[in-house]
PDB file of N, CA and C in Angstrom:
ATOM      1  N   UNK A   1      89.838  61.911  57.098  1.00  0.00           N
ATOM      2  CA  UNK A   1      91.080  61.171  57.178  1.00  0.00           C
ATOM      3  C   UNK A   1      91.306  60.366  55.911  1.00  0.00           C
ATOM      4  N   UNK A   2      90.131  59.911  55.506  1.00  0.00           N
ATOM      5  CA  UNK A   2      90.392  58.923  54.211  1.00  0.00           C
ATOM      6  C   UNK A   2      90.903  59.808  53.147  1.00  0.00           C
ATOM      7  N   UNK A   3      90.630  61.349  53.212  1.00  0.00           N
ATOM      8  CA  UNK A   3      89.968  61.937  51.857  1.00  0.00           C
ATOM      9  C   UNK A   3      92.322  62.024  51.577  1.00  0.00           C
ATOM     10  N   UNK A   4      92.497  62.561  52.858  1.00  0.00           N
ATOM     11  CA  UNK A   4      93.696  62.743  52.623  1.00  0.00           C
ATOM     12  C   UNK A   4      94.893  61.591  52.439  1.00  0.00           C
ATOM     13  N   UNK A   5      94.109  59.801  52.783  1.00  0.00           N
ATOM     14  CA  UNK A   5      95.162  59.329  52.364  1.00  0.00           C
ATOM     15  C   UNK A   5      95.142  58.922  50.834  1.00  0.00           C
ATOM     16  N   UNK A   6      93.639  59.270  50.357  1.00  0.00           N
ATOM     17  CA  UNK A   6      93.874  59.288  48.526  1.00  0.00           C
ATOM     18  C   UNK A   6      94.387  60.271  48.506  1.00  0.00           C
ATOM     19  N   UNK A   7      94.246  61.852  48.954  1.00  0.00           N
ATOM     20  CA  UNK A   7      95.178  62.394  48.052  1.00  0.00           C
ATOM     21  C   UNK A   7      96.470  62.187  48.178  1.00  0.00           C
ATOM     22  N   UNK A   8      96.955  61.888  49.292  1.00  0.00           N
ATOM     23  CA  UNK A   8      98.174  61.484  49.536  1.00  0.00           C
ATOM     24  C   UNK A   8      99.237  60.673  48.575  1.00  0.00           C
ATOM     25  N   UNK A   9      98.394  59.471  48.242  1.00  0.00           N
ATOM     26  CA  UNK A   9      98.634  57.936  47.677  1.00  0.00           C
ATOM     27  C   UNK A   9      98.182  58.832  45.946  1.00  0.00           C
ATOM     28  N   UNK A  10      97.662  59.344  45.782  1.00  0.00           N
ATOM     29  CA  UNK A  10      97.816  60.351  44.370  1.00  0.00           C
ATOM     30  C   UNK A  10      98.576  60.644  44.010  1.00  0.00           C
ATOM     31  N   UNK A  11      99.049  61.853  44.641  1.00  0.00           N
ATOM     32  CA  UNK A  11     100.469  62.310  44.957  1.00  0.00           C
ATOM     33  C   UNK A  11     101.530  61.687  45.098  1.00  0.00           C
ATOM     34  N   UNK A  12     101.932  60.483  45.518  1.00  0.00           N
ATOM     35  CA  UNK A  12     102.943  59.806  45.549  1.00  0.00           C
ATOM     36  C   UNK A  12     102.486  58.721  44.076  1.00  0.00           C
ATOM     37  N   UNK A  13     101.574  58.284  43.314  1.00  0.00           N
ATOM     38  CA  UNK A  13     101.625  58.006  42.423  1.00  0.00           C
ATOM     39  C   UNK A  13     102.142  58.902  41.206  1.00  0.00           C
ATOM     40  N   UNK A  14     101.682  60.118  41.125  1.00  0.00           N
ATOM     41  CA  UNK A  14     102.385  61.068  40.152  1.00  0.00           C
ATOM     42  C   UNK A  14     103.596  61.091  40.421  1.00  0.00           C
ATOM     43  N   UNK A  15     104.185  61.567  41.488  1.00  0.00           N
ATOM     44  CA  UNK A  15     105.942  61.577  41.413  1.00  0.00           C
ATOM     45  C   UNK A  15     106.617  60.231  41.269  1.00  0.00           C
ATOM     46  N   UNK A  16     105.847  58.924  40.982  1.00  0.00           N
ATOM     47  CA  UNK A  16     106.312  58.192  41.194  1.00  0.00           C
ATOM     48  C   UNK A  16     106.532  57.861  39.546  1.00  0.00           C
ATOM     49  N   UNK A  17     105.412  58.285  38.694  1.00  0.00           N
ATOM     50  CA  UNK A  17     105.681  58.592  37.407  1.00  0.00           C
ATOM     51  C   UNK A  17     106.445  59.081  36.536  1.00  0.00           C
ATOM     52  N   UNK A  18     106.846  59.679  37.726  1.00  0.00           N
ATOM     53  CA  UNK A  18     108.039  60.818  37.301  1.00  0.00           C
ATOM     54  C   UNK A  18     109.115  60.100  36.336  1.00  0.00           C
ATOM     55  N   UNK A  19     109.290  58.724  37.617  1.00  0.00           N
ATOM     56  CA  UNK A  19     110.457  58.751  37.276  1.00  0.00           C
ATOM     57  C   UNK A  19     110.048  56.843  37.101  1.00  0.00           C
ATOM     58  N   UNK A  20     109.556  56.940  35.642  1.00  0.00           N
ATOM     59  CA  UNK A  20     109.121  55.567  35.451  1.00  0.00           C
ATOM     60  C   UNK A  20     110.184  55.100  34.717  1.00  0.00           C
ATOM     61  N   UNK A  21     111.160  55.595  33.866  1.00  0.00           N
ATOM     62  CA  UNK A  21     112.391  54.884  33.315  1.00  0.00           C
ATOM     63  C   UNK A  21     112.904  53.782  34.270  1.00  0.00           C
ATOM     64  N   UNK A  22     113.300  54.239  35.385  1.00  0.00           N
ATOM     65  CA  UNK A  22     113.864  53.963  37.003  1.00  0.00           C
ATOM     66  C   UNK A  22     113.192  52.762  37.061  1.00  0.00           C
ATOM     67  N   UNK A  23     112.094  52.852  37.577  1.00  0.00           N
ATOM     68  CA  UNK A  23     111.302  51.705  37.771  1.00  0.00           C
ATOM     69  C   UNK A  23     111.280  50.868  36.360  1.00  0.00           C
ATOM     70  N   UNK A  24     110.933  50.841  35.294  1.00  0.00           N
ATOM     71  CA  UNK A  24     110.941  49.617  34.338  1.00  0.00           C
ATOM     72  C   UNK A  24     112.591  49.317  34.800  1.00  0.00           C
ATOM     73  N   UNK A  25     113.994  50.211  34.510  1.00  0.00           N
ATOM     74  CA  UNK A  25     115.074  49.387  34.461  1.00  0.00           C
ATOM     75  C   UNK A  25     115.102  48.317  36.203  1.00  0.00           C
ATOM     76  N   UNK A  26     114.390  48.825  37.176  1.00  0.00           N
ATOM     77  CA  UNK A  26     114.420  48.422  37.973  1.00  0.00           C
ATOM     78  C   UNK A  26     113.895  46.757  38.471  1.00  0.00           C
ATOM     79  N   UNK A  27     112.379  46.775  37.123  1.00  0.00           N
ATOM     80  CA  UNK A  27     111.474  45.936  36.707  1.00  0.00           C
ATOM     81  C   UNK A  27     112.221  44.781  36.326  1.00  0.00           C
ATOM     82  N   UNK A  28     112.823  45.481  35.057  1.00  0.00           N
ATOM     83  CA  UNK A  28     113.864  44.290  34.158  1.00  0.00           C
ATOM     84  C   UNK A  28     115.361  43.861  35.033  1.00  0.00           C
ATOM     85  N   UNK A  29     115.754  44.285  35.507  1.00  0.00           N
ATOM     86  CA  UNK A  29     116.565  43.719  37.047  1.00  0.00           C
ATOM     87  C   UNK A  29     116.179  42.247  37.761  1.00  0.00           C
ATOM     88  N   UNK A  30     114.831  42.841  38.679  1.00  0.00           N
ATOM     89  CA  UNK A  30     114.719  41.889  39.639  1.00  0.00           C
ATOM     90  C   UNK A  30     113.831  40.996  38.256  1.00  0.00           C
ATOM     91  N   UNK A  31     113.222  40.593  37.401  1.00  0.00           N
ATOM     92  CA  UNK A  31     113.007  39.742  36.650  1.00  0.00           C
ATOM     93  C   UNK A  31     114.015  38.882  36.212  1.00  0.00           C
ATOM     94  N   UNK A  32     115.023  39.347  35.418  1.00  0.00           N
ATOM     95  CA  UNK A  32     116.342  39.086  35.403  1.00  0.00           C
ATOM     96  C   UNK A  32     117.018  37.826  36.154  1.00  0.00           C
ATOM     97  N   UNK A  33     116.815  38.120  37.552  1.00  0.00           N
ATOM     98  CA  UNK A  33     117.237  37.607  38.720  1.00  0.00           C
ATOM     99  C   UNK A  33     116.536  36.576  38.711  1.00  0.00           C
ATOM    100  N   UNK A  34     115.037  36.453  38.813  1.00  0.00           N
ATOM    101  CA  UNK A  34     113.919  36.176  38.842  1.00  0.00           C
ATOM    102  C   UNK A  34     113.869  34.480  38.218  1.00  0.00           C
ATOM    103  N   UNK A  35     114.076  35.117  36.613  1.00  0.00           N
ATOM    104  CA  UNK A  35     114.741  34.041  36.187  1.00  0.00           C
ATOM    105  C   UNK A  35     115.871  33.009  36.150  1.00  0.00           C
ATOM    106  N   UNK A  36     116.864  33.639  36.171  1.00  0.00           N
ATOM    107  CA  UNK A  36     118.351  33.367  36.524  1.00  0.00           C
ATOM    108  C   UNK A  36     117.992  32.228  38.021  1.00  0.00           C
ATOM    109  N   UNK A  37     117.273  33.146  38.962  1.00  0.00           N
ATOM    110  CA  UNK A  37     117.013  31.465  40.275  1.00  0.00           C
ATOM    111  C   UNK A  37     115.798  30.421  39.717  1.00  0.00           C
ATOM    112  N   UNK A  38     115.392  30.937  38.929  1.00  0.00           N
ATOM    113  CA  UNK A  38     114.144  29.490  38.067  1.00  0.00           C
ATOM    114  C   UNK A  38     115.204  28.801  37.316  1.00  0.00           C
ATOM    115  N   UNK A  39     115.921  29.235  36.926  1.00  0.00           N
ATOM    116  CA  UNK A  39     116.591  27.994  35.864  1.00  0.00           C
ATOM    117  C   UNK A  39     117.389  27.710  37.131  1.00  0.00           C
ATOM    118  N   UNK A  40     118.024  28.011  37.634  1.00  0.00           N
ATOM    119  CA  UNK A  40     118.524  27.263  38.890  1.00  0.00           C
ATOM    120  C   UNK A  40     117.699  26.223  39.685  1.00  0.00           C
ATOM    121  N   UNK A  41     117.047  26.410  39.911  1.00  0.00           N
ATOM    122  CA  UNK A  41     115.881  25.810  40.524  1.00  0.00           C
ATOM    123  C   UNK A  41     115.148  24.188  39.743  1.00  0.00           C
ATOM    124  N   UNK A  42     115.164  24.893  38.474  1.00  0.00           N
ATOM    125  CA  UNK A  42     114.710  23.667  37.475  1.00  0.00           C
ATOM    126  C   UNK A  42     115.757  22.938  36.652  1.00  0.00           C
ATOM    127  N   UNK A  43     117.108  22.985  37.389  1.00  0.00           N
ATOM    128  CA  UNK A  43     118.498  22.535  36.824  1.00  0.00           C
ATOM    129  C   UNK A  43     118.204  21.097  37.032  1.00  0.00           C
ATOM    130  N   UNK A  44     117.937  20.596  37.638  1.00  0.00           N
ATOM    131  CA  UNK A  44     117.298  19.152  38.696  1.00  0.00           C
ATOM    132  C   UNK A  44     116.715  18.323  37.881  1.00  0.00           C
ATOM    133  N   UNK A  45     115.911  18.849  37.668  1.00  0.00           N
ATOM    134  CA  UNK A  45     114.691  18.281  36.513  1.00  0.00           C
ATOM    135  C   UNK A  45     114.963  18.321  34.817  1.00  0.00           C
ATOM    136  N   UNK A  46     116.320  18.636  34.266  1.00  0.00           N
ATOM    137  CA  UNK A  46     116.223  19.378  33.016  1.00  0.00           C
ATOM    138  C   UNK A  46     116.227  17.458  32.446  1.00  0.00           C
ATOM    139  N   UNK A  47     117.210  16.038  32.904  1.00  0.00           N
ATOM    140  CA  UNK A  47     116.920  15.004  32.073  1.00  0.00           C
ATOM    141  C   UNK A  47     115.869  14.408  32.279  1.00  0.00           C
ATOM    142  N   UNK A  48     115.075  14.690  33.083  1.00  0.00           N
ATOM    143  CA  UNK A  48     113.445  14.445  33.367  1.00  0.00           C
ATOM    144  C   UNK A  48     112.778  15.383  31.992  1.00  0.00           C
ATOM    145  N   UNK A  49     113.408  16.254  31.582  1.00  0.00           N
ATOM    146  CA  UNK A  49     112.130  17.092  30.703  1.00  0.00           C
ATOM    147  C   UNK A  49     112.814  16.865  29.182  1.00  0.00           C
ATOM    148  N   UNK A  50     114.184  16.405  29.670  1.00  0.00           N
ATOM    149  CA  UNK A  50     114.902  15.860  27.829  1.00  0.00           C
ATOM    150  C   UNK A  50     113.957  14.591  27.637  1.00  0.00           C
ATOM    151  N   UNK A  51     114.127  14.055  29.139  1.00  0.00           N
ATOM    152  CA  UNK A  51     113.729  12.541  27.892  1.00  0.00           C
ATOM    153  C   UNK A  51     111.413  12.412  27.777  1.00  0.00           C
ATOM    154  N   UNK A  52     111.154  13.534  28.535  1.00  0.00           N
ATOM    155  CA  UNK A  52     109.964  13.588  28.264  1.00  0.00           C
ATOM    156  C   UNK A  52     109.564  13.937  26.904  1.00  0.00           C
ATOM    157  N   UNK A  53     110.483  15.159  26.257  1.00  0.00           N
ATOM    158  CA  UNK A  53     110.534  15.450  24.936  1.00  0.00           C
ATOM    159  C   UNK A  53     111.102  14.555  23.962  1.00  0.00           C
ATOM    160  N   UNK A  54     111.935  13.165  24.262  1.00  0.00           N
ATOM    161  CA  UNK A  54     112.432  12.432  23.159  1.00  0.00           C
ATOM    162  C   UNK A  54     110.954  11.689  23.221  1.00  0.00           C
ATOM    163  N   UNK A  55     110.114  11.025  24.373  1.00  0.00           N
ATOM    164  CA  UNK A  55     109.216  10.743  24.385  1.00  0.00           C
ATOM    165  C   UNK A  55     108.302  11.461  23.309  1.00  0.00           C
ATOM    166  N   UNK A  56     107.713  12.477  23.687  1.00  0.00           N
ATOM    167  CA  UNK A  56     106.880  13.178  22.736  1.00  0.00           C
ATOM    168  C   UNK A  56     107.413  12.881  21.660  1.00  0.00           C
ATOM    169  N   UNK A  57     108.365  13.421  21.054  1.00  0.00           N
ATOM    170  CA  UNK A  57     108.939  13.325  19.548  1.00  0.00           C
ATOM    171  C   UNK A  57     108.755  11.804  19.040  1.00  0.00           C
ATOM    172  N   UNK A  58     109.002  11.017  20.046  1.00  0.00           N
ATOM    173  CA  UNK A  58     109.047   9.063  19.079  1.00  0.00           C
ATOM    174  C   UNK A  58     107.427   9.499  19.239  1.00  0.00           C
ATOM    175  N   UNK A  59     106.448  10.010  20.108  1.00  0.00           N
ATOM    176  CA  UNK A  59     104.836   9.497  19.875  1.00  0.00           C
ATOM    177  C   UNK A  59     104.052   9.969  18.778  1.00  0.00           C
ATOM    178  N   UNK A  60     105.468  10.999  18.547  1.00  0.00           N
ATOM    179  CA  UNK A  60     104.903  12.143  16.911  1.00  0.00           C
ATOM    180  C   UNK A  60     104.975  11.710  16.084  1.00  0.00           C
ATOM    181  N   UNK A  61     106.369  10.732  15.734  1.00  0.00           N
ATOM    182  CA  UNK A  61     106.603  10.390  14.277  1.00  0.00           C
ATOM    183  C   UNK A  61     105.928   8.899  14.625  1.00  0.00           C
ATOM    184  N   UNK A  62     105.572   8.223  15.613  1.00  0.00           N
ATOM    185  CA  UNK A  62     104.893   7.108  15.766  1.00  0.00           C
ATOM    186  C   UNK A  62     103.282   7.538  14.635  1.00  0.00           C
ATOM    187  N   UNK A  63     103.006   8.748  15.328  1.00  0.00           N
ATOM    188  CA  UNK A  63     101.519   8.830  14.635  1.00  0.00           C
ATOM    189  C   UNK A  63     101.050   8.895  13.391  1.00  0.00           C
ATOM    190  N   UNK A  64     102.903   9.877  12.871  1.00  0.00           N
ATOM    191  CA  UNK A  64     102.610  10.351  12.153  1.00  0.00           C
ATOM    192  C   UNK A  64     102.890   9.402  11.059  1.00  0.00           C
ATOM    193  N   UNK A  65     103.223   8.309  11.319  1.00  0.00           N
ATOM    194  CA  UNK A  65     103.772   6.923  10.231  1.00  0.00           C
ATOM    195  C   UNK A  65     102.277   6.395   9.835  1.00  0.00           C
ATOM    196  N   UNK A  66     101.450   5.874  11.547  1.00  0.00           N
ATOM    197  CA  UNK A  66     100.204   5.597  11.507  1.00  0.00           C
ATOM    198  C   UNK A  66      99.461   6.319  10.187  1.00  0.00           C
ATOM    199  N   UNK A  67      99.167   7.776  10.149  1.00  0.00           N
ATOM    200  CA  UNK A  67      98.558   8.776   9.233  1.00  0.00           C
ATOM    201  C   UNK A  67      99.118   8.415   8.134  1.00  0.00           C
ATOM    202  N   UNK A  68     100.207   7.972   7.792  1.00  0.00           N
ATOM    203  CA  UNK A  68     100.670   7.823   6.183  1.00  0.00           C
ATOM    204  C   UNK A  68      99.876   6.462   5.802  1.00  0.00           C
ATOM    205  N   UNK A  69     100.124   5.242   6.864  1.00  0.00           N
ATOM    206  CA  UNK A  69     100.032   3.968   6.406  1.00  0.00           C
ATOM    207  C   UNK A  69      98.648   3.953   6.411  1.00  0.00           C
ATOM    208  N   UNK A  70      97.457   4.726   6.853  1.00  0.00           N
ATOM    209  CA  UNK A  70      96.262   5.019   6.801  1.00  0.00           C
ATOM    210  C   UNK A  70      95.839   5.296   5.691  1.00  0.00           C
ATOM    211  N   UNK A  71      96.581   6.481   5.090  1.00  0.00           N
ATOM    212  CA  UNK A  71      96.336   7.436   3.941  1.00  0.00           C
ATOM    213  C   UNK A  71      96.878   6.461   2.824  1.00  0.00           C
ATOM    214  N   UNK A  72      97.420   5.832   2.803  1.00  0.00           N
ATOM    215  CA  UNK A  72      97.994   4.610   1.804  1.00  0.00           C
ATOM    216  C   UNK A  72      97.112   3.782   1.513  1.00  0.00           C
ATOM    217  N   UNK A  73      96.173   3.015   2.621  1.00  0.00           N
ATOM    218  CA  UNK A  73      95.636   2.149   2.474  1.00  0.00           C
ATOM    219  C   UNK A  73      94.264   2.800   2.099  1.00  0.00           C
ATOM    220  N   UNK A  74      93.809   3.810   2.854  1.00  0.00           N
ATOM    221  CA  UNK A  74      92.708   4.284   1.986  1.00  0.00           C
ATOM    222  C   UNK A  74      92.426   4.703   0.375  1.00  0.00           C
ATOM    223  N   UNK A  75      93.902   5.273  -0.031  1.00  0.00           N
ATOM    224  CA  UNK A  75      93.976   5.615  -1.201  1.00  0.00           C
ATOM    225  C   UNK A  75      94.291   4.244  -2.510  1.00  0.00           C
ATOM    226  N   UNK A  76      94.542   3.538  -1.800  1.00  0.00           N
ATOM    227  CA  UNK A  76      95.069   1.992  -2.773  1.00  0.00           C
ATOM    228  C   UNK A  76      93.877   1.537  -2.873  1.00  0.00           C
ATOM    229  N   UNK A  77      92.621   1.869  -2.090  1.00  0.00           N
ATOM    230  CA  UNK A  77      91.434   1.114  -2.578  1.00  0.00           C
ATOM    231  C   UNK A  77      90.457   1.648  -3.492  1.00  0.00           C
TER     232      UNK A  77
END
């Protein structure tokens, strides 16, 4: 019984090869979609993730002032 549902499930893997164009455009579809309800989904949250990134950005050029006024003072001595 087993032997025939591999060959079976074989067999329906090859014809299923057949016709693999089908399936990728089918792939890139429901992904498509996929995405399209994630950004929906994360519409909610988008000035939660702006001002997390203005955050990041002031802690960047914060550091990156630190690293100069560092590199200044090491080099003046």
């Amino acid at each position: 019984m087993c032997g025939v549902i591999i060959v079976s499930l074989a067999d329906l893997w090859t014809s299923l090869s057949d016709h693999r164009y089908v399936y990728l455009a089918l792939a890139v579809v429901v992904a498509a979609v996929a995405l399209r309800s994630m950004r929906r989904a994360l519409a909610p949250i988008g000035p939660i993730v702006h001002a997390l990134a203005a955050i990041a950005g002031v802690a960047f050029a914060v550091g990156m002032a630190v690293v100069v006024l560092f590199a200044v003072v090491v080099s003046g001595t």
